[in-house]
Protein backbone atom coordinates (compact mmCIF):
# COMPACT_ATOMS: atom_id res chain seq x y z
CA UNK A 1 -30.08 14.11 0.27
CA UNK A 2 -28.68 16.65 -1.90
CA UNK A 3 -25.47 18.08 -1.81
CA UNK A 4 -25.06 22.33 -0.95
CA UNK A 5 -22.79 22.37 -4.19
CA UNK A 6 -24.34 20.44 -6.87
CA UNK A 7 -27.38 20.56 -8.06
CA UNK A 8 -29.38 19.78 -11.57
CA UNK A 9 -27.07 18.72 -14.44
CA UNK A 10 -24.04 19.15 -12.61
CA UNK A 11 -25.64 16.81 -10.16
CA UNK A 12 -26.32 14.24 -12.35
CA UNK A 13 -22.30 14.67 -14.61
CA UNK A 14 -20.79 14.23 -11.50
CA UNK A 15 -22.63 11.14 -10.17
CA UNK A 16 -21.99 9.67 -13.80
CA UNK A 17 -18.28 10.10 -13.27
CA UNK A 18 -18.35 8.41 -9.32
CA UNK A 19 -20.50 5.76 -10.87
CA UNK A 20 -18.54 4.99 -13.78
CA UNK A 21 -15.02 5.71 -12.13
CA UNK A 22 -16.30 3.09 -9.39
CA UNK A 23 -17.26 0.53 -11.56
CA UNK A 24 -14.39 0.49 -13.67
CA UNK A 25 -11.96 0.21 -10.57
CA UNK A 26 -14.05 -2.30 -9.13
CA UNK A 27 -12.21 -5.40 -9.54
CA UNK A 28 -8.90 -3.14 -8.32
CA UNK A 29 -10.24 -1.94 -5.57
CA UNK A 30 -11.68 -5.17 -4.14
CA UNK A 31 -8.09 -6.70 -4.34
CA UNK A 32 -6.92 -3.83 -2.67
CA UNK A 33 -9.33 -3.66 -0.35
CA UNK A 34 -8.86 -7.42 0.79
CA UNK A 35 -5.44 -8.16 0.47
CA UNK A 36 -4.83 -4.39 2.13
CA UNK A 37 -6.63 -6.00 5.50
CA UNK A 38 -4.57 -9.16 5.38
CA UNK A 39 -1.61 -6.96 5.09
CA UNK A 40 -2.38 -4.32 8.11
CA UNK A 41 -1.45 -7.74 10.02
CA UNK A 42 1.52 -8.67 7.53
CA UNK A 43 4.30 -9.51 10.33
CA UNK A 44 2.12 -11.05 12.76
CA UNK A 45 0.49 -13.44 9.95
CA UNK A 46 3.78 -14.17 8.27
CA UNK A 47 5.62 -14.66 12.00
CA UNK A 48 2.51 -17.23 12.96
CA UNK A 49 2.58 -19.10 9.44
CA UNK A 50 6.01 -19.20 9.32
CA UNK A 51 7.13 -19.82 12.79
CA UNK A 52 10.08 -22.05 12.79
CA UNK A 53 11.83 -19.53 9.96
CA UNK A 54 11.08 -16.06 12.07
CA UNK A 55 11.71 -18.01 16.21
CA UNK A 56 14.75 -19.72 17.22
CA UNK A 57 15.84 -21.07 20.29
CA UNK A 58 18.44 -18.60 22.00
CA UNK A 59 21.30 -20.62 23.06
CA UNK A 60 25.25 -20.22 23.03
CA UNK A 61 26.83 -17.18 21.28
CA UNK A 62 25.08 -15.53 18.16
CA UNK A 63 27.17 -15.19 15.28
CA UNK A 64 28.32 -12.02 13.53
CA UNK A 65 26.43 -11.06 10.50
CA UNK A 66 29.73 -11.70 8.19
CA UNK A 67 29.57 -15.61 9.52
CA UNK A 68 25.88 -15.71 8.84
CA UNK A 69 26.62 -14.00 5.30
CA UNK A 70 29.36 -16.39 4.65
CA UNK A 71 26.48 -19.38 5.44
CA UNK A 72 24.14 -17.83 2.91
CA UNK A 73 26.65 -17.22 0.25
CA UNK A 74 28.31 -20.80 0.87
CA UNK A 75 25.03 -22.09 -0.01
CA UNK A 76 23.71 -19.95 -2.41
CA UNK A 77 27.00 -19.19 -4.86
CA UNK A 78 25.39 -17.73 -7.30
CA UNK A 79 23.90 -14.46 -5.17
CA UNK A 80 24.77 -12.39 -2.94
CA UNK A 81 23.35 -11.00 0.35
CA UNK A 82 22.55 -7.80 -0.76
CA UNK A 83 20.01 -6.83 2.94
CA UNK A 84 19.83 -8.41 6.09
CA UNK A 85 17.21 -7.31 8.85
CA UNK A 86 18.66 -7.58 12.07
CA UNK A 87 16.97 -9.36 15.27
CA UNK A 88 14.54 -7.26 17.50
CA UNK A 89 14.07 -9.89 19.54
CA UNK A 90 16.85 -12.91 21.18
CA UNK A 91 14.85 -15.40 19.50
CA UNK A 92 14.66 -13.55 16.26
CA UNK A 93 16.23 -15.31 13.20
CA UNK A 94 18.38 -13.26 10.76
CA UNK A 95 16.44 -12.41 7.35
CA UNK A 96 18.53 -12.24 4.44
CA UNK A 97 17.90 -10.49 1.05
CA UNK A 98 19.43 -11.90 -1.83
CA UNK A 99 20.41 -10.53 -5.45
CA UNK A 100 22.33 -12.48 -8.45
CA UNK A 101 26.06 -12.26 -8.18
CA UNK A 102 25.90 -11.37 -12.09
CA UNK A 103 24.08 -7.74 -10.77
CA UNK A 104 26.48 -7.06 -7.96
CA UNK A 105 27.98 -4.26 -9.82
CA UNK A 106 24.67 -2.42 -10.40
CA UNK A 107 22.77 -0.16 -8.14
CA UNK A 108 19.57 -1.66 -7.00
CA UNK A 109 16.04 0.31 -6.64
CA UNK A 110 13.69 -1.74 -4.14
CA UNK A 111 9.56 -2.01 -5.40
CA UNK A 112 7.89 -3.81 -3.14
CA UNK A 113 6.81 -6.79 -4.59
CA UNK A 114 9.03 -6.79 -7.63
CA UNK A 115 9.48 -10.04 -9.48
CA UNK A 116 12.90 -11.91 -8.57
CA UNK A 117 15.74 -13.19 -10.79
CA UNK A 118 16.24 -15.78 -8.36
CA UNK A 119 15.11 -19.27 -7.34
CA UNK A 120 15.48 -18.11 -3.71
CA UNK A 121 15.37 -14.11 -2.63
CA UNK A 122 14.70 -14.40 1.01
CA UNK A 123 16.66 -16.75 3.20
CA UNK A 124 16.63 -17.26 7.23
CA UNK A 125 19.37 -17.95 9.13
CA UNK A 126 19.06 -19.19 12.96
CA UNK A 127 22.38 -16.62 14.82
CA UNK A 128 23.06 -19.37 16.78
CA UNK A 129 23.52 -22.46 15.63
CA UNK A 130 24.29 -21.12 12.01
CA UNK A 131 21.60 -23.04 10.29
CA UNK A 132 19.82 -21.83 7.41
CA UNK A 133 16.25 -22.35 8.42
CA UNK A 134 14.50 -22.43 5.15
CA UNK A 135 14.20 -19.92 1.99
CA UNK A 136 11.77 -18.21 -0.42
CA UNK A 137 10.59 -16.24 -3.03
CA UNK A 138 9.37 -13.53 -2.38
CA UNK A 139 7.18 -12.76 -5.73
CA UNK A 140 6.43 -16.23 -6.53
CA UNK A 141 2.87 -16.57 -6.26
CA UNK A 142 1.06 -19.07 -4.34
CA UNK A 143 -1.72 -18.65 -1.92
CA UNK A 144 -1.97 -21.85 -0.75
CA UNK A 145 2.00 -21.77 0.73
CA UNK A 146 2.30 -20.86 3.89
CA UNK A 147 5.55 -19.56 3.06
CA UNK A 148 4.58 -17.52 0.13
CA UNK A 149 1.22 -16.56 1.03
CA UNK A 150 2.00 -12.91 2.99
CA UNK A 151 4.76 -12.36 -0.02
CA UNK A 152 1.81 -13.35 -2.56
CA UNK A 153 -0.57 -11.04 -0.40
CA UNK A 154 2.49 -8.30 -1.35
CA UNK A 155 2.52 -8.77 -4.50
CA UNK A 156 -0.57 -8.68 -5.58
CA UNK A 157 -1.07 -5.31 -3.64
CA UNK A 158 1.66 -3.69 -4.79
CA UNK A 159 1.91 -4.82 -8.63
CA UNK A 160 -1.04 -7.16 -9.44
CA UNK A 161 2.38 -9.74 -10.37
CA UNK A 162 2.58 -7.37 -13.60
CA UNK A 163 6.26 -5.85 -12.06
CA UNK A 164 6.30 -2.24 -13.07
CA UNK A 165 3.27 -1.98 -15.59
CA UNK A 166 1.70 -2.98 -12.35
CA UNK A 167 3.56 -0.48 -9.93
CA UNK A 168 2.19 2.00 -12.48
CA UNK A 169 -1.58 1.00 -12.52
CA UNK A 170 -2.14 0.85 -8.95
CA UNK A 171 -0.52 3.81 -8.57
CA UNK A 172 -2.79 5.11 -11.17
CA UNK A 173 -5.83 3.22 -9.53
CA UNK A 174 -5.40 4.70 -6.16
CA UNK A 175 -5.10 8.16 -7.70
CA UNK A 176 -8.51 7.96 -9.48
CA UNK A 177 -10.11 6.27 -6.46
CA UNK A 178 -8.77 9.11 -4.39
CA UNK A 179 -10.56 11.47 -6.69
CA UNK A 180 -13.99 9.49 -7.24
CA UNK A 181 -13.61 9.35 -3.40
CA UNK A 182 -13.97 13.34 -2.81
CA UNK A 183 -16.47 13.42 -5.61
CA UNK A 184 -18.61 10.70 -3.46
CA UNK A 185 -18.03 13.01 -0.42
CA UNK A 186 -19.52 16.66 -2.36
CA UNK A 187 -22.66 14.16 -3.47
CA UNK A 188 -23.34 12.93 0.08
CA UNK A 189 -22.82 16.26 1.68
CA UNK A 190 -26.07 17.51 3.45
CA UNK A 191 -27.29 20.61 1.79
CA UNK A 192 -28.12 22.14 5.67
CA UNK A 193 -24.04 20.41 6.45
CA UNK A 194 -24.34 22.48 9.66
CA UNK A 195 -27.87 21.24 11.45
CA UNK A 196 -26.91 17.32 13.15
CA UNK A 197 -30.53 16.33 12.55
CA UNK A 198 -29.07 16.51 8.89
CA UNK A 199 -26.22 14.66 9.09
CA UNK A 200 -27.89 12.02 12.07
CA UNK A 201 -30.12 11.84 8.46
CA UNK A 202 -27.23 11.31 5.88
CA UNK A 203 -25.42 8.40 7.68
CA UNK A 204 -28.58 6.96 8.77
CA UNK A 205 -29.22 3.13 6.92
CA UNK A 206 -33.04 2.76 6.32
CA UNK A 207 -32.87 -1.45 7.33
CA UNK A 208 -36.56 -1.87 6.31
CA UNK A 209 -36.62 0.00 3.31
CA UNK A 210 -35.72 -2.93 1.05
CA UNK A 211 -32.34 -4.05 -0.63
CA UNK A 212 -31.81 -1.16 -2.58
CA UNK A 213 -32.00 1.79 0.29
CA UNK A 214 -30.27 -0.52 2.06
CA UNK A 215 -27.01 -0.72 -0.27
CA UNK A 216 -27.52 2.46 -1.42
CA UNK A 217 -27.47 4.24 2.64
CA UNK A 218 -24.80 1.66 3.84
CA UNK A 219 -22.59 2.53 0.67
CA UNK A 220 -22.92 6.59 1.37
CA UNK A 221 -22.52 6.23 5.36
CA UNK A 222 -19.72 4.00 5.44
CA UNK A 223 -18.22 5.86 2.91
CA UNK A 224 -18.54 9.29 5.36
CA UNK A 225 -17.68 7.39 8.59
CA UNK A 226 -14.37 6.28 7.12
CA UNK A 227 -13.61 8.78 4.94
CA UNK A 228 -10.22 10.05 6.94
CA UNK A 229 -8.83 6.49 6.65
CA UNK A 230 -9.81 6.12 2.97
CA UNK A 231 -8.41 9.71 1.61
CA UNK A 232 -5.43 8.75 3.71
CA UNK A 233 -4.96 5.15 2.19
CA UNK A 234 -5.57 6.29 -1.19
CA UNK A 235 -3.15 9.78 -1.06
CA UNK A 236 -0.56 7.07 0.50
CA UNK A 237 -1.31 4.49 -2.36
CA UNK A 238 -0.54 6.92 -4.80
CA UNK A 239 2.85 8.23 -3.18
CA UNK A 240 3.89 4.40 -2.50
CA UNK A 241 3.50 3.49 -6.14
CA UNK A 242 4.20 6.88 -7.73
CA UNK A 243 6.42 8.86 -5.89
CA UNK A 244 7.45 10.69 -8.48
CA UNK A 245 4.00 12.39 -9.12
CA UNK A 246 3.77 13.32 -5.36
CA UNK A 247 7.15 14.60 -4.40
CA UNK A 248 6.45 17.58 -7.03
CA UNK A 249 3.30 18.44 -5.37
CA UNK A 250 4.79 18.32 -1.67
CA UNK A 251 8.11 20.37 -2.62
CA UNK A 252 5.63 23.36 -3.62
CA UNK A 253 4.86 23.58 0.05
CA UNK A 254 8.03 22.67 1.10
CA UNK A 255 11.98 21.41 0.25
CA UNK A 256 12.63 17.62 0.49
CA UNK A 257 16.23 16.80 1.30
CA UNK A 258 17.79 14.97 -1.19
CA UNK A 259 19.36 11.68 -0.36
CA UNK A 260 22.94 11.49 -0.31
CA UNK A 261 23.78 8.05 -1.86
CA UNK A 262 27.92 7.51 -1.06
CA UNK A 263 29.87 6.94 -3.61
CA UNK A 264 29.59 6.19 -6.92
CA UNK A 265 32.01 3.74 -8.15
CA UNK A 266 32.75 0.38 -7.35
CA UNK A 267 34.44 -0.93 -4.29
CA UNK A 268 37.92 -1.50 -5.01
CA UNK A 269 40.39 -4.06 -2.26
CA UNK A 270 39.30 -5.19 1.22
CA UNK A 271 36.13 -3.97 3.30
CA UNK A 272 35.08 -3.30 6.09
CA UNK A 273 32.61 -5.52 8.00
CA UNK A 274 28.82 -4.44 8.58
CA UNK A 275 29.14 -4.92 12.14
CA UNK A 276 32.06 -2.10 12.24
CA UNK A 277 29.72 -0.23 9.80
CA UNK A 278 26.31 -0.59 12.23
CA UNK A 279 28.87 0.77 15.01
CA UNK A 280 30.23 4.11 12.60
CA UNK A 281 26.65 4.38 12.62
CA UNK A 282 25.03 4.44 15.47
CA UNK A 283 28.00 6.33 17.03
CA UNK A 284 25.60 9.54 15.44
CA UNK A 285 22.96 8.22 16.67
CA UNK A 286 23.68 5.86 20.10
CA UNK A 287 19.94 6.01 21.28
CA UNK A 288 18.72 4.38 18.46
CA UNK A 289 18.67 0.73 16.76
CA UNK A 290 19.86 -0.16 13.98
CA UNK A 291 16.76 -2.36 11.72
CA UNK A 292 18.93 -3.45 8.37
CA UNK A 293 22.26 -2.99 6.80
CA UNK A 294 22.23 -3.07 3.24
CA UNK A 295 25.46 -3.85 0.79
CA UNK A 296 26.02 -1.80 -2.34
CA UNK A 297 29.42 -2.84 -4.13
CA UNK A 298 28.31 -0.57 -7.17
CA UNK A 299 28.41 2.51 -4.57
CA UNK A 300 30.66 1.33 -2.25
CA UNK A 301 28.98 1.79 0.59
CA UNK A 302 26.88 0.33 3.31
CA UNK A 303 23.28 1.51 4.24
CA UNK A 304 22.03 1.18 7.62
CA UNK A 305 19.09 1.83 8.32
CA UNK A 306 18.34 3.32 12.56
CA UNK A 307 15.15 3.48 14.41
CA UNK A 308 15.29 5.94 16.99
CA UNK A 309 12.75 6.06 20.03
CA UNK A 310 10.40 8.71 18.73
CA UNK A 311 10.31 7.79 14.59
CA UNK A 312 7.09 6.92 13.67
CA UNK A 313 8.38 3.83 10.99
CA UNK A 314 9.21 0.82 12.38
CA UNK A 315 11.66 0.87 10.32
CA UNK A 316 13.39 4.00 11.21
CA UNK A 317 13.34 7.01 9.55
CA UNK A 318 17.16 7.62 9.62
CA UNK A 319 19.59 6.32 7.24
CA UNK A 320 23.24 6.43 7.30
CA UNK A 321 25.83 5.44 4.41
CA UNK A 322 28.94 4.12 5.41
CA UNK A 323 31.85 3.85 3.36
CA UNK A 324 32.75 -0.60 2.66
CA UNK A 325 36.67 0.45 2.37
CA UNK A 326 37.42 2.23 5.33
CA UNK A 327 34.21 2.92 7.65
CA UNK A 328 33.85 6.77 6.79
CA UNK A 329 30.96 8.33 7.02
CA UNK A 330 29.65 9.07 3.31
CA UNK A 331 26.07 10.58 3.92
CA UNK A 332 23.38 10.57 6.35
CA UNK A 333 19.70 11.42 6.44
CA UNK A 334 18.22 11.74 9.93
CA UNK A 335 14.66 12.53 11.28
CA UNK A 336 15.94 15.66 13.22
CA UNK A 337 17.06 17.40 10.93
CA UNK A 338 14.45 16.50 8.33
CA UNK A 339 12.02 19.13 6.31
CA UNK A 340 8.18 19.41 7.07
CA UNK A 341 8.24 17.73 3.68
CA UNK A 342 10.82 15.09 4.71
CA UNK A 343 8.22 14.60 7.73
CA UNK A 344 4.65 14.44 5.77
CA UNK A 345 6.47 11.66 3.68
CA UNK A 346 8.05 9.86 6.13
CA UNK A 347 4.40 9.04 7.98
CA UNK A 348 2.89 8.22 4.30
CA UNK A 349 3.85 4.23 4.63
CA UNK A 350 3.29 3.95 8.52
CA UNK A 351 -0.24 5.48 7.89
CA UNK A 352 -0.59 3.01 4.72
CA UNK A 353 0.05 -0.28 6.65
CA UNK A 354 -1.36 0.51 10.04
CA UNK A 355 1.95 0.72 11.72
CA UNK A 356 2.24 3.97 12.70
CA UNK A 357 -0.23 3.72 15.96
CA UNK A 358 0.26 0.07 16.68
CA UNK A 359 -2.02 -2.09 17.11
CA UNK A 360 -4.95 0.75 16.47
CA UNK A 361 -3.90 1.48 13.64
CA UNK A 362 -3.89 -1.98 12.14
CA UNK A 363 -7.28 -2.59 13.13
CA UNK A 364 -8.42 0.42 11.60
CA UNK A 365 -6.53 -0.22 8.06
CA UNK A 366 -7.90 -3.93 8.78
CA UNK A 367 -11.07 -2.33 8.91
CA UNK A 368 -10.69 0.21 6.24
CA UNK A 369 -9.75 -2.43 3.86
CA UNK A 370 -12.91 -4.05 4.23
CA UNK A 371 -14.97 -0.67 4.16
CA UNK A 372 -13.03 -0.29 0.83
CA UNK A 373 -14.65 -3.90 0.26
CA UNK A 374 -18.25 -3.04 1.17
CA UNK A 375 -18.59 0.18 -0.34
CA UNK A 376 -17.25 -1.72 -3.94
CA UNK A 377 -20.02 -4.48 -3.11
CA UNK A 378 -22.91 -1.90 -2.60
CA UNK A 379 -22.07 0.21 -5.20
CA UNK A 380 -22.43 -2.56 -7.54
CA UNK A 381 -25.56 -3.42 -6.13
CA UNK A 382 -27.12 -0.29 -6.28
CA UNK A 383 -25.72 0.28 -9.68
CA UNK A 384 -27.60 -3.11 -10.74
CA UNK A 385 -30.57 -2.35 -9.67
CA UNK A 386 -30.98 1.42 -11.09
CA UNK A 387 -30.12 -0.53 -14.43
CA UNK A 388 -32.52 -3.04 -13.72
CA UNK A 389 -35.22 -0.16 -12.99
CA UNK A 390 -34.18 1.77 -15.71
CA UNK A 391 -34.84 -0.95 -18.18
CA UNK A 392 -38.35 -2.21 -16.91
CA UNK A 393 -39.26 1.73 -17.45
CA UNK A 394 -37.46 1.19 -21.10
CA UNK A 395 -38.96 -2.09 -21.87
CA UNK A 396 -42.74 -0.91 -20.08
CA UNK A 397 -42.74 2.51 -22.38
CA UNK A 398 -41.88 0.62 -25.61
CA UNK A 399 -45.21 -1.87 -24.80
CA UNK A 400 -47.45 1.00 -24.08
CA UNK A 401 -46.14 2.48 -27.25
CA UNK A 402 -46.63 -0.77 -29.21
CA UNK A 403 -50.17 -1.66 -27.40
CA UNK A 404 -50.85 2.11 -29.06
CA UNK A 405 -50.56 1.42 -32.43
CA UNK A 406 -47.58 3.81 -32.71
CA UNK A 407 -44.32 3.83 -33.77
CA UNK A 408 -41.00 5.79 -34.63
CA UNK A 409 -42.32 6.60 -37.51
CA UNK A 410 -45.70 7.90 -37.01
CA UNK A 411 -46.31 10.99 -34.81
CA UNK A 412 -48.31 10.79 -31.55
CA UNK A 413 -52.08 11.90 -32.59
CA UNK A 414 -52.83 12.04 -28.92
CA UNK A 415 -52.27 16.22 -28.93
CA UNK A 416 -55.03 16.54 -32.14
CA UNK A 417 -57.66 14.41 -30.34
CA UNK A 418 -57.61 15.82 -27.14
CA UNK A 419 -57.97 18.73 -28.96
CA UNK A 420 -61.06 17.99 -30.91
């Protein structure tokens, strides 16, 4: 059905440039689409794979996070703890984060995904009994560990294991899909877009028509049915990987706070502990909880991360730096006080992994994932068999025109003996 925009040749450019931008994206977007279901379930899969690092058995007195540090580091001398995710649960185990002691004087950027120095990045720690539980690395790849499979599955989402050429790409990728996405939409589009017999038309799938109206109806309805999820994974995709690009565009509709980072020089003599640093904290914020505390020596400071009630992150959307030398308060950046800006950006990775409606909204990124999936299947197989049409026509007008005695260089008679 034709589009009420495009018609003739800009019909047929535009439908070049959503076929070609497809097919060149293809293998991309089929990772992504996969490994982008597997990951609306990320925790849950990693929790059931990995059981006996994420459960322990509550018993006796937990111990502070500077005892479980001084495990890890014990263990591991050359690193440091550099995160640690706090329990949610009583049988949670502490998650540690780990950087090389040689780096401890450097500020770190986090990439999801980004490859590791270190034999060991991730290490678990049972709060009880002290025990380190097991460790791994996080951007080592190996699908068939159970303990790096969900990290692999990260990976390979966020960077394709190519560190930041690959940041870059997707980010690229999901910007061009974005874009051949909306171009997909003004070809589908019903020229009558306001009569339902129209539409009830446009995301109808002709089963009995053969192979190709099949691939070629289930590509443009599935494509229309999920279209808020896709424009939404795809926008998010791009911010994720480059958020550089995007914060430009979203401060011309609005300011974005900037985030105050502490200090900026080294920590000098004794500090604090994190648990006195989670308690400066919250005592902004005593409704919430905190979800990580994370250890600059470079700044100085500590950054703990708070979930309150009513932030749509799991993670929290409020962060609060804490001074390592004597607890002050050295920034903060809460939700309530945040620009709409602050607040479109702040939903951008909830809506991206599913998390920000629950369980919903995994199944639907599980299932837009796969829709992703489908529609890179069927546009394949429609493009394959327009080629495969197009070159019986080719290879059927070149035998008629051999069978005819004619050739490139001789001009068609036909017109002067019809004439006589």
């Amino acid at each position: 059905m034709n589009s009420f925009t495009l018609g003739g040749k800009s019909r047929r450019l535009v439908s070049k440039i959503h076929r070609w931008t497809g097919l060149t994206m293809l293998a991309f977007l089929l990772l992504a689409g996969l490994t982008g279901s597997i990951l609306a379930f990320r925790m849950e899969l990693d929790t059931w794979l990995n059981h006996k690092l994420f459960k322990v058995e509550p018993k006796g007195q937990r111990a502070t996070i500077d005892e479980a540090i001084a495990v890890v580091e014990t263990r591991f001398p050359d690193a440091y703890v550099s995160t640690i995710i706090l329990p949610v649960e009583p049988d949670d185990s502490f998650r540690f984060f780990l950087n090389p002691k040689m780096s401890a004087g450097v500020a770190h950027v986090h990439v999801p995904g980004m490859k590791s120095t270190l034999e060991f990045n991730q290490i678990f720690v049972d709060p009880y009994t002290r025990v380190v539980l097991g460790q791994r690395n996080t951007s080592q790849f190996d699908l068939f560990s159970r303990k790096e499979f969900i990290p692999t599955m990260m990976r390979l989402h966020y960077t394709l294991f190519l560190d930041n050429v690959g940041v870059y790409t997707m980010g690229v990728v999901s910007l061009i899909w974005l874009l051949s996405t909306l171009v997909g939409v003004a070809l589908a589009w019903p020229r009558i877009w306001y009569n339902m017999t129209a539409w009830r038309n446009t995301l109808a799938v002709r089963w009995h028509g053969g192979n190709y109206k099949v691939n070629y109806d289930l590509h443009r309805s599935a494509g229309l049915i999920f279209l808020p999820i896709l424009v939404v994974v795809a926008f998010s995709g791009v911010y994720l990987n480059l958020p550089d690009m995007v914060k430009p565009v979203v401060r011309t509709f609005s300011n974005l706070t900037v985030t105050p980072e502490g200090k900026l020089h080294p920590l000098e003599g004794d500090r604090i502990t994190p648990e006195r640093a989670i308690e400066n904290a919250l005592g902004l914020m005593p409704q919430a909880r905190a979800y990580s505390v994370a250890r600059s020596f470079a700044r100085g400071v500590y950054t703990v991360r708070l979930q309150l009630p009513d932030d749509v992150s799991p993670r929290g959307n409020n962060v609060v730096y804490v001074s390592m030398s004597d607890g002050k308060l050295e920034g903060i950046k809460a939700a309530a006080t945040a620009t709409g800006g602050d607040t479109f950006l702040y939903w951008l990775q909830p809506l991206h992994s599913g998390s920000a409606f629950g369980l919903t909204g995994q199944i639907l990124i599980a299932l837009g994932g796969l829709v992703l999936t489908a529609l890179g299947i069927t546009g394949i197989a429609v493009w394959l068999r327009k080629r495969a049409g197009e070159k019986k026509r080719h290879d059927a007008g070149s035998t008629l025109s051999s069978n005819s005695g004619l050739s490139r260089d001789q001009p068609d008679i036909k017109p002067e003996l019809n004439r006589t």
